[in-house]
PDB file of N, CA and C in Angstrom:
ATOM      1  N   UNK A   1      66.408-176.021  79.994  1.00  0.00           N
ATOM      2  CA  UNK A   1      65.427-174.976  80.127  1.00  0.00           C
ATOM      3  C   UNK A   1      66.117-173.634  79.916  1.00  0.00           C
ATOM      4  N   UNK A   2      65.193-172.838  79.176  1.00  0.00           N
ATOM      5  CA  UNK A   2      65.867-171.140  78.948  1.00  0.00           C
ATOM      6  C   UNK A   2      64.829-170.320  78.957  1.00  0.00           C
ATOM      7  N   UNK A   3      65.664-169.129  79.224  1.00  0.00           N
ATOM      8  CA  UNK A   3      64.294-168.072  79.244  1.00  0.00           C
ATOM      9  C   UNK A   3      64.307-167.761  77.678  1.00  0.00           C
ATOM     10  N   UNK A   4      64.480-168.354  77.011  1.00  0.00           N
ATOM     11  CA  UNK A   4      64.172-167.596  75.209  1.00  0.00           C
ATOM     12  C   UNK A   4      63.852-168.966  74.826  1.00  0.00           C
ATOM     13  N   UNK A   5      63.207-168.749  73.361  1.00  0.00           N
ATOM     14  CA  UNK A   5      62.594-169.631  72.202  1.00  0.00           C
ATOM     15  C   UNK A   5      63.385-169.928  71.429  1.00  0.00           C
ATOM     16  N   UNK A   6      64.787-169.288  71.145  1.00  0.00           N
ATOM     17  CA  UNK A   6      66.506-169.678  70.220  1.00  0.00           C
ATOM     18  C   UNK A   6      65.970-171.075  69.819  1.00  0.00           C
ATOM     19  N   UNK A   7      66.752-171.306  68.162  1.00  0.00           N
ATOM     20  CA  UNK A   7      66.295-172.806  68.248  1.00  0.00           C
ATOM     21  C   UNK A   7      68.036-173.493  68.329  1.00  0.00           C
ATOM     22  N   UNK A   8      68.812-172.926  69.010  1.00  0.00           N
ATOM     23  CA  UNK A   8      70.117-173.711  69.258  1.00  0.00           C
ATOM     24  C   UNK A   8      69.731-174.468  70.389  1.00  0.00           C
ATOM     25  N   UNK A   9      69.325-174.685  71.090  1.00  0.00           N
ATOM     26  CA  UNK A   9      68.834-175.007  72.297  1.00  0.00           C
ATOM     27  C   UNK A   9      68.240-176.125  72.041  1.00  0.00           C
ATOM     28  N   UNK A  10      67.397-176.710  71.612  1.00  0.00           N
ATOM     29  CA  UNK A  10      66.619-178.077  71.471  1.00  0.00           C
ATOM     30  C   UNK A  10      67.345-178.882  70.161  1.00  0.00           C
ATOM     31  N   UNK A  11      68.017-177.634  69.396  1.00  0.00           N
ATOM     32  CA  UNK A  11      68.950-178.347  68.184  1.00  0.00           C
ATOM     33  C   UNK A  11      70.224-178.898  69.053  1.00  0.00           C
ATOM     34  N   UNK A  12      70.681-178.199  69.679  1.00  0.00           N
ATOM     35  CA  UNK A  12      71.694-178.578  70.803  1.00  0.00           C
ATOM     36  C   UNK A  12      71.121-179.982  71.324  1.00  0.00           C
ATOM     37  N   UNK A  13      70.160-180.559  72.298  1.00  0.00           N
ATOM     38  CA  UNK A  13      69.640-181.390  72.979  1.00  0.00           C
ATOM     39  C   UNK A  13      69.382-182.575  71.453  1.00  0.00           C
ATOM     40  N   UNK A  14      68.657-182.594  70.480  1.00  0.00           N
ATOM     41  CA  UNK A  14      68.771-183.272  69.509  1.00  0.00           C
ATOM     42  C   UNK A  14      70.096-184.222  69.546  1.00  0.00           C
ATOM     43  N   UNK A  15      71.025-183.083  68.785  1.00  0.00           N
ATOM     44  CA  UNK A  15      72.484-183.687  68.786  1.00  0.00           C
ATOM     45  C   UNK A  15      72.821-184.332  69.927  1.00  0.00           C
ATOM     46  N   UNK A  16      72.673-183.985  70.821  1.00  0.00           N
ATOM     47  CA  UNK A  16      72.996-184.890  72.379  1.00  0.00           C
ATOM     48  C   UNK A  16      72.484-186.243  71.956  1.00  0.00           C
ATOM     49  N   UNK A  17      70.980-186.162  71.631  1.00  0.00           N
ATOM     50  CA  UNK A  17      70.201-187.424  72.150  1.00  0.00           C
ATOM     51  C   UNK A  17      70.521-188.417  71.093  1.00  0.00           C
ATOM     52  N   UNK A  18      71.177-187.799  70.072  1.00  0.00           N
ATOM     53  CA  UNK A  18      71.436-188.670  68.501  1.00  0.00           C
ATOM     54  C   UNK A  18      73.099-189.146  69.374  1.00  0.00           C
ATOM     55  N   UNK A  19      73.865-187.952  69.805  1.00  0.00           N
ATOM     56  CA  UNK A  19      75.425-189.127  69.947  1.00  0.00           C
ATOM     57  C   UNK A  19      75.122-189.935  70.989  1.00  0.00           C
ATOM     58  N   UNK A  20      74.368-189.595  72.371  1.00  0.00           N
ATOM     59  CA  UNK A  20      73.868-190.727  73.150  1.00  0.00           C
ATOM     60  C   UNK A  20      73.702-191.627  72.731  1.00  0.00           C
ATOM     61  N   UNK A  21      72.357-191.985  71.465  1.00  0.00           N
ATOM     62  CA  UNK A  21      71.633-193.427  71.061  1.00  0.00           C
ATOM     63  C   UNK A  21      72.759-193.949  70.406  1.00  0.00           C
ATOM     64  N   UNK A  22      73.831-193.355  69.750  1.00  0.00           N
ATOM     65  CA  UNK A  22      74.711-193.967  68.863  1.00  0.00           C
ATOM     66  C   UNK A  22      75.687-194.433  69.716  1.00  0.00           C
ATOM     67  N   UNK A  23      76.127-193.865  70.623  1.00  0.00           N
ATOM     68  CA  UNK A  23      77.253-194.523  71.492  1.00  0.00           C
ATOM     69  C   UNK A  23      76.570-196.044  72.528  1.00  0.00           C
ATOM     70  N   UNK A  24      75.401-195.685  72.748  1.00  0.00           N
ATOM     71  CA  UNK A  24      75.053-196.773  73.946  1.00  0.00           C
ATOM     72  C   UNK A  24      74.360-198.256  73.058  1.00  0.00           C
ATOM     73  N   UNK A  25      74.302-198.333  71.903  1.00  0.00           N
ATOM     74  CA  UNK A  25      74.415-199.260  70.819  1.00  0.00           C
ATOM     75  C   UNK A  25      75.397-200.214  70.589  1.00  0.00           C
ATOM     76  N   UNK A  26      75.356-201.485  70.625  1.00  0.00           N
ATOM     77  CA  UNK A  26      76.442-202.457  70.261  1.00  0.00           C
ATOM     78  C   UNK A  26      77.430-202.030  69.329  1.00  0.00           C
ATOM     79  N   UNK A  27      78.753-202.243  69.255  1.00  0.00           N
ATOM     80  CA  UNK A  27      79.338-201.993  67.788  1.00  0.00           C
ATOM     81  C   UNK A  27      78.423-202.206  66.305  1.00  0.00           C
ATOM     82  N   UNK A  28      78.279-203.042  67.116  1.00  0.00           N
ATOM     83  CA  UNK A  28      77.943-204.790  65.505  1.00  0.00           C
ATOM     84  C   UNK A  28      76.269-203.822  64.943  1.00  0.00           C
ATOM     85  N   UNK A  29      76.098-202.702  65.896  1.00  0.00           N
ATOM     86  CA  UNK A  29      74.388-202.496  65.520  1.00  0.00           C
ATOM     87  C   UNK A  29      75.190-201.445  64.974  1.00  0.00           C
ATOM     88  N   UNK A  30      75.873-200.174  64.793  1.00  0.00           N
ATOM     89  CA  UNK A  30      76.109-198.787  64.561  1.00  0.00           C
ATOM     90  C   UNK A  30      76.238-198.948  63.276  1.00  0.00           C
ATOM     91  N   UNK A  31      75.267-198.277  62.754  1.00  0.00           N
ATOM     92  CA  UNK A  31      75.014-198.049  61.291  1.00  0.00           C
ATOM     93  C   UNK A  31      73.987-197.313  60.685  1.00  0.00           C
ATOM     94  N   UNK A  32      74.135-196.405  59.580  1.00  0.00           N
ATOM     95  CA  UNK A  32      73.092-195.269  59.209  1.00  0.00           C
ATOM     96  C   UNK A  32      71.717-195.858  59.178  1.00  0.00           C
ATOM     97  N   UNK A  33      71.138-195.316  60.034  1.00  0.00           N
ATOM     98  CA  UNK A  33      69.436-195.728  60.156  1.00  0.00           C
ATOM     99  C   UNK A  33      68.765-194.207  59.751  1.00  0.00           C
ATOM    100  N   UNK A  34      69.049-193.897  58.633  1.00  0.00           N
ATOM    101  CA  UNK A  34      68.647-192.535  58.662  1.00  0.00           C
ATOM    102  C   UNK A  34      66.951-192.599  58.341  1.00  0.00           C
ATOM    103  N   UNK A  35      66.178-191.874  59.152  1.00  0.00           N
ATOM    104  CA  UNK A  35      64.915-191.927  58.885  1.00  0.00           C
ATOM    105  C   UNK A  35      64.282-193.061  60.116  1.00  0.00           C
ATOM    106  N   UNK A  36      65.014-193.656  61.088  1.00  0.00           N
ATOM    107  CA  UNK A  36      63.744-194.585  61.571  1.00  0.00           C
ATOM    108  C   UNK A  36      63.417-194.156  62.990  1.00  0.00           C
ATOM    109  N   UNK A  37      64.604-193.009  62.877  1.00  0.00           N
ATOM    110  CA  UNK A  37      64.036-192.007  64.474  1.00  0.00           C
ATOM    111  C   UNK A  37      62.494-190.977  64.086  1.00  0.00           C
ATOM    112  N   UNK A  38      61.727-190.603  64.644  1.00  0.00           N
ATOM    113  CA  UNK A  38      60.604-189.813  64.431  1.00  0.00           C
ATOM    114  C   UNK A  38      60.672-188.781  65.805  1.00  0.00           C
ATOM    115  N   UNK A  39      60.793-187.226  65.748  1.00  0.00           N
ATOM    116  CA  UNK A  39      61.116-186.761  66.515  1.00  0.00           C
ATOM    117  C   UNK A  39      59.379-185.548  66.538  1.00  0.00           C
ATOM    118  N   UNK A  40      58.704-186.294  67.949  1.00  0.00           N
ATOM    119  CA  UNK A  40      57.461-185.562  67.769  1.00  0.00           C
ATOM    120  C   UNK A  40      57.412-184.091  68.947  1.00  0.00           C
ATOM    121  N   UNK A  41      56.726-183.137  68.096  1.00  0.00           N
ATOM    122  CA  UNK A  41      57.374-181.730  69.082  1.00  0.00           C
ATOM    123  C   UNK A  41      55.852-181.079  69.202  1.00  0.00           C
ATOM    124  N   UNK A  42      55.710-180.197  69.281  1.00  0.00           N
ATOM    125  CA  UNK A  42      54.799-179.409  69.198  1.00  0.00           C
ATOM    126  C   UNK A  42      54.790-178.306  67.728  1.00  0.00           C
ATOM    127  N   UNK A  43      54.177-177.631  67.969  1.00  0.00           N
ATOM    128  CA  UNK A  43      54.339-176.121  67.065  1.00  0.00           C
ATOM    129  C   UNK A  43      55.111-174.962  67.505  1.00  0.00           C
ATOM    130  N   UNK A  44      56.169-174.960  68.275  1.00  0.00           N
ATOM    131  CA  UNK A  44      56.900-173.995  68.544  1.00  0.00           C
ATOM    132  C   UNK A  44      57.348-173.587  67.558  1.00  0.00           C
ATOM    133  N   UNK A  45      57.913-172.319  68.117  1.00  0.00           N
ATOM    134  CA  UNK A  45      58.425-171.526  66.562  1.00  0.00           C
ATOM    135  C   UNK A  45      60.165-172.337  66.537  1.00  0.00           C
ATOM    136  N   UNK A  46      60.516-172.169  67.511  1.00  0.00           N
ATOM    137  CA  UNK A  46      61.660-173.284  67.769  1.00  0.00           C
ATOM    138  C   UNK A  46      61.605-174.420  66.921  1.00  0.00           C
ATOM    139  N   UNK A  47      60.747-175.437  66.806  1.00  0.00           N
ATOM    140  CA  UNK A  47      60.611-176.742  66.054  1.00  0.00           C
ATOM    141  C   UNK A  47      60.549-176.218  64.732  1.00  0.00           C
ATOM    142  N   UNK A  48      59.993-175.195  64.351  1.00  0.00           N
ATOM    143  CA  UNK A  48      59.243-174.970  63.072  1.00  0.00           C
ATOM    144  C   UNK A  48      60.123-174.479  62.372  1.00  0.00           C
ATOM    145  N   UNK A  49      61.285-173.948  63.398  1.00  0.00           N
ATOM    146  CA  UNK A  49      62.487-172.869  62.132  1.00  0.00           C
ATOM    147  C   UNK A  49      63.205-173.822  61.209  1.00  0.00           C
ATOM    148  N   UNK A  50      63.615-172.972  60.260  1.00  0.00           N
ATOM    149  CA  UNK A  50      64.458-173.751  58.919  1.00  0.00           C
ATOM    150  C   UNK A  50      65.258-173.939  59.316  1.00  0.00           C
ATOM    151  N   UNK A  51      66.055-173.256  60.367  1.00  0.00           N
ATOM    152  CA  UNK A  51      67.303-173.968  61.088  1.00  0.00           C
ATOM    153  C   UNK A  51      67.084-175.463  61.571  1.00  0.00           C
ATOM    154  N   UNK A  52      65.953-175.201  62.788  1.00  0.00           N
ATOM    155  CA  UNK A  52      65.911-176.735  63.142  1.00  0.00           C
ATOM    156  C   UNK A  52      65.468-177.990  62.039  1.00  0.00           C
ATOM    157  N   UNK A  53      64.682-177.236  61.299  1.00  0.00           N
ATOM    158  CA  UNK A  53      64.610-178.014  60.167  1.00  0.00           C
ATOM    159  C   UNK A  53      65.487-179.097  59.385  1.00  0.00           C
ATOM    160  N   UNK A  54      66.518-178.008  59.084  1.00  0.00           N
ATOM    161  CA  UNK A  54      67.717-178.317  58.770  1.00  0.00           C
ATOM    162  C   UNK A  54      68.681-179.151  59.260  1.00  0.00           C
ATOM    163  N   UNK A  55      68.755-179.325  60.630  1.00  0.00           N
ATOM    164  CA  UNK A  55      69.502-179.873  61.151  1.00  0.00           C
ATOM    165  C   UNK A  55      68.672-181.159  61.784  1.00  0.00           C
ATOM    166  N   UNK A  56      67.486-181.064  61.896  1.00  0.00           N
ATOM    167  CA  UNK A  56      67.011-182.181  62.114  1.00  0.00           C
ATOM    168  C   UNK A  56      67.159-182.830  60.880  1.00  0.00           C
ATOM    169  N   UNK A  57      66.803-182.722  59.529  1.00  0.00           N
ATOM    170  CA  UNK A  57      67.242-183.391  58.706  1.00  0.00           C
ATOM    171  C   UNK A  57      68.991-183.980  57.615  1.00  0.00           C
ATOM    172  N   UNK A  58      69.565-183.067  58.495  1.00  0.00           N
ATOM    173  CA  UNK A  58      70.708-183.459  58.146  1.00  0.00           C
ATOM    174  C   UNK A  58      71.245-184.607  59.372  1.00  0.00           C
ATOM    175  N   UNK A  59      70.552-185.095  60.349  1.00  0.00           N
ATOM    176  CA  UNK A  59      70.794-185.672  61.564  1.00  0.00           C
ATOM    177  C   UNK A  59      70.194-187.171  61.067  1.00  0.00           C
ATOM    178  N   UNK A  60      69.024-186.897  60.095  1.00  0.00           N
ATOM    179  CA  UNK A  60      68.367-188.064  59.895  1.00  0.00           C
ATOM    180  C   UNK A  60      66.952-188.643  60.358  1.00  0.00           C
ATOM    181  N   UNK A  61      66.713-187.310  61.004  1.00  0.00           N
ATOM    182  CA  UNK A  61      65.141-187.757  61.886  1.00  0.00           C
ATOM    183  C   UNK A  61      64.198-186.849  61.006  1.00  0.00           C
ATOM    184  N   UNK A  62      62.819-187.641  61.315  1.00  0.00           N
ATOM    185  CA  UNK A  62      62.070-187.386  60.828  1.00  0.00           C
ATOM    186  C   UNK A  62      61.165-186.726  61.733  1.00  0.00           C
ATOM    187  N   UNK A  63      59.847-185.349  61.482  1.00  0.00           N
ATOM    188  CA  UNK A  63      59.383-184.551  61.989  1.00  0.00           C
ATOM    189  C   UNK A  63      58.006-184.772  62.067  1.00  0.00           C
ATOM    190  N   UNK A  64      57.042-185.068  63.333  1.00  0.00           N
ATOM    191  CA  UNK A  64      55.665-185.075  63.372  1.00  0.00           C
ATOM    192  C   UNK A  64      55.863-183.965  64.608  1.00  0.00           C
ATOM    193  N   UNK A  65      54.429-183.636  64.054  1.00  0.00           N
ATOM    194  CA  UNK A  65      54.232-182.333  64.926  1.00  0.00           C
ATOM    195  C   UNK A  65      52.806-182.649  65.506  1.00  0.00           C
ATOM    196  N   UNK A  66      52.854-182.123  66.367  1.00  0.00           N
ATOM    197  CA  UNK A  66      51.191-182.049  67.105  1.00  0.00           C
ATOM    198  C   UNK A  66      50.351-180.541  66.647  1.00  0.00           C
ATOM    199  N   UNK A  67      49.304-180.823  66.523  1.00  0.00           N
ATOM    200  CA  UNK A  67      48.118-180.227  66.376  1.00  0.00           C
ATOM    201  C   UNK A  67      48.184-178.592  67.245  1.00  0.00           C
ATOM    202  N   UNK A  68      47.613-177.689  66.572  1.00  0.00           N
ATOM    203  CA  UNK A  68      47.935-176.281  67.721  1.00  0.00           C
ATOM    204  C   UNK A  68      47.386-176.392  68.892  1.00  0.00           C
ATOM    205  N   UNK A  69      47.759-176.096  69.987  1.00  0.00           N
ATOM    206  CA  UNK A  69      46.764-175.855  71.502  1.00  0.00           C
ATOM    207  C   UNK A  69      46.493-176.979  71.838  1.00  0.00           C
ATOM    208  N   UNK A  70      46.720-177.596  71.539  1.00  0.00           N
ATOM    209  CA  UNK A  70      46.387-179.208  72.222  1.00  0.00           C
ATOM    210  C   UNK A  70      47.371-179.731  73.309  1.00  0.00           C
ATOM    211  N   UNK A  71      47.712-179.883  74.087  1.00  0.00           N
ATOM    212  CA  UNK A  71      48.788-180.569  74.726  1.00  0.00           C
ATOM    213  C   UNK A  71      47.685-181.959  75.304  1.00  0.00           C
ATOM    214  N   UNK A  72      46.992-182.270  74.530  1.00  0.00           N
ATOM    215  CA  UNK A  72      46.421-183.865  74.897  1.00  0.00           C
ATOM    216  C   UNK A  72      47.768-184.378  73.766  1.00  0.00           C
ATOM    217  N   UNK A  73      48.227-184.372  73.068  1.00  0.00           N
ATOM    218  CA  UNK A  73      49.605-185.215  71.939  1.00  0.00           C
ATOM    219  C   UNK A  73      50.107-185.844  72.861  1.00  0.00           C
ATOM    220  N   UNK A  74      50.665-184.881  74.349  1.00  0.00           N
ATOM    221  CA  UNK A  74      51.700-185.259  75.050  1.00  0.00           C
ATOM    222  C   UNK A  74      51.488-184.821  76.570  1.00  0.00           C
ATOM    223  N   UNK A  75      50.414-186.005  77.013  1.00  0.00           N
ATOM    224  CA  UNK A  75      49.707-185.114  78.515  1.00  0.00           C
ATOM    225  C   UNK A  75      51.112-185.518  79.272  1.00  0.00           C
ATOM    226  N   UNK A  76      51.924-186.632  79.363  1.00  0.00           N
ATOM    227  CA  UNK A  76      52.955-187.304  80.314  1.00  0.00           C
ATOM    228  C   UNK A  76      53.965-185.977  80.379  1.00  0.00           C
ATOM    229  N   UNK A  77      54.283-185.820  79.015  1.00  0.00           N
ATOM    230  CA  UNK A  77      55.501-184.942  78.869  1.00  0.00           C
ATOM    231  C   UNK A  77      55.093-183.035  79.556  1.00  0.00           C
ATOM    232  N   UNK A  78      53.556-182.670  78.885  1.00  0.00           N
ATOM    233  CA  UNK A  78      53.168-181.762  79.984  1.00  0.00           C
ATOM    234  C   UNK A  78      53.346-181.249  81.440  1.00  0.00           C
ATOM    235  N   UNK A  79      53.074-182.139  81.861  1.00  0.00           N
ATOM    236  CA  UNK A  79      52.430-182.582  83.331  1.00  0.00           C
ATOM    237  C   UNK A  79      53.939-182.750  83.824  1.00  0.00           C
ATOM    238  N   UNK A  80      55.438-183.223  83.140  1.00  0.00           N
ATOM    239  CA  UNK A  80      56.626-182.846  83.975  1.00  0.00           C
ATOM    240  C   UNK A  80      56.930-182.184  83.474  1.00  0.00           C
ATOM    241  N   UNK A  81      57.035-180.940  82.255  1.00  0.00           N
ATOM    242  CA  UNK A  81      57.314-179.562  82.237  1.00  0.00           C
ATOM    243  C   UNK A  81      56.546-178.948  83.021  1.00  0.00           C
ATOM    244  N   UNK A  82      55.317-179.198  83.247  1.00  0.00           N
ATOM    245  CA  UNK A  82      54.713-178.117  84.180  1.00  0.00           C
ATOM    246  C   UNK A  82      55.415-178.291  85.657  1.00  0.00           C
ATOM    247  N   UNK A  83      55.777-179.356  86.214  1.00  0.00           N
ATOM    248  CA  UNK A  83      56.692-179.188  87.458  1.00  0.00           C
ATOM    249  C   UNK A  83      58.376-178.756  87.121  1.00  0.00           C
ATOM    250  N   UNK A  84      58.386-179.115  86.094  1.00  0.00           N
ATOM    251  CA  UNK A  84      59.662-178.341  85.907  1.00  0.00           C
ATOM    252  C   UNK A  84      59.654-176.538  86.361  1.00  0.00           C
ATOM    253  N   UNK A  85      58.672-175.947  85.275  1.00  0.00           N
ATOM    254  CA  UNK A  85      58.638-174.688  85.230  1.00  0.00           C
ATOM    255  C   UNK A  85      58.126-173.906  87.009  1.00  0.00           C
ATOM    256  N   UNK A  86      57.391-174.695  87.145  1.00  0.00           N
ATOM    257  CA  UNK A  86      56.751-174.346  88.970  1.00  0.00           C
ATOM    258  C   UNK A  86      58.221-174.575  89.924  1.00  0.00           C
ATOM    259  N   UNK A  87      59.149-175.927  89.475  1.00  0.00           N
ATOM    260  CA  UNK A  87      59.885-175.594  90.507  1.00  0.00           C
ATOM    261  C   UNK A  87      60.928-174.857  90.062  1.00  0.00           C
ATOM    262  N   UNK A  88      61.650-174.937  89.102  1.00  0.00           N
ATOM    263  CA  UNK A  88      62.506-173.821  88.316  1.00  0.00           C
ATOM    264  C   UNK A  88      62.744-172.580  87.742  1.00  0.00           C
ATOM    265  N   UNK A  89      61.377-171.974  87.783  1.00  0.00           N
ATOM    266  CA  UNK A  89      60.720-170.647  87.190  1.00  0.00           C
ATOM    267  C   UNK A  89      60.310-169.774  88.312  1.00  0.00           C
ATOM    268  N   UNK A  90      59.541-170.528  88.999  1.00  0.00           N
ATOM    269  CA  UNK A  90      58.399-170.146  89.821  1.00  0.00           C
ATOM    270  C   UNK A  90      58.893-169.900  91.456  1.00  0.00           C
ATOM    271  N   UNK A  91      59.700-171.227  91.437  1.00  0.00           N
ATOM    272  CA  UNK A  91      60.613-171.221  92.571  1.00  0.00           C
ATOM    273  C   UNK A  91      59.445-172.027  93.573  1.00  0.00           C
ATOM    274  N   UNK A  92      58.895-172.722  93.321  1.00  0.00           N
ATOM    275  CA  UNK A  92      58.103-172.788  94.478  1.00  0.00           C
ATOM    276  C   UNK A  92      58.192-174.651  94.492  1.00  0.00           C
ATOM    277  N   UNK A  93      57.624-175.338  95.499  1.00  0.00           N
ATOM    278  CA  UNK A  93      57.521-176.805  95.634  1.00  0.00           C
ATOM    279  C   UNK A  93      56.867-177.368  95.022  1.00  0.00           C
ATOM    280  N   UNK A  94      56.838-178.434  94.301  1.00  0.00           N
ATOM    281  CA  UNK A  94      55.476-179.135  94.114  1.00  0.00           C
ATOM    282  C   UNK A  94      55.572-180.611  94.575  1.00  0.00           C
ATOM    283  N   UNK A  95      54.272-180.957  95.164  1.00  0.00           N
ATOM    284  CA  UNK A  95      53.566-182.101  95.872  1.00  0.00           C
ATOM    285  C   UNK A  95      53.976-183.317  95.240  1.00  0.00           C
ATOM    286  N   UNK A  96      54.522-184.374  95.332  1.00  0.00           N
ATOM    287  CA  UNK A  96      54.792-185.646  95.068  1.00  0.00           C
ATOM    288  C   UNK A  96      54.026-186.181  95.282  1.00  0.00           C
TER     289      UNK A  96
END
């Protein structure tokens, strides 16, 4: 989480989540699967830059995006950023 929109930041987390999947993989499986990851985001200006662009495709993943203003794409993923931001932003508790 950051207080800015930078797209090093989720390009950063990308790269994480790509050497993660590659390390926790059998030997015998590690091999260029370029294209069978699908990395679905929203419309941030973050997702949308030619940077991330770029590096998402030099990584090998492929880009679906959700629809503007909608957060029905991704109610699960919503619904724990929104307790993220309430308890991390906001400073305040939220109800379990």
């Amino acid at each position: 989480m950051a207080d800015h929109l930078r797209t090093d930041l989720p390009l950063d987390a990308l790269e994480m989540a790509m050497w993660q999947r590659e390390r926790d993989r059998p030997q015998s499986a590690r091999r260029p699967d370029r294209g069978s990851l699908i990395h679905h985001s929203d419309r941030g200006c973050q997702y949308t830059s030619f940077q991330y662009a770029t590096g998402r495709t030099d990584l090998g993943v492929m880009a679906s995006v959700g629809s503007v203003a909608d957060s029905y794409d991704d109610a699960m993923g919503e619904a724990l950023n929104g307790t993220f931001k309430a308890e991390l932003t906001h400073r305040r508790q939220v109800d379990r």
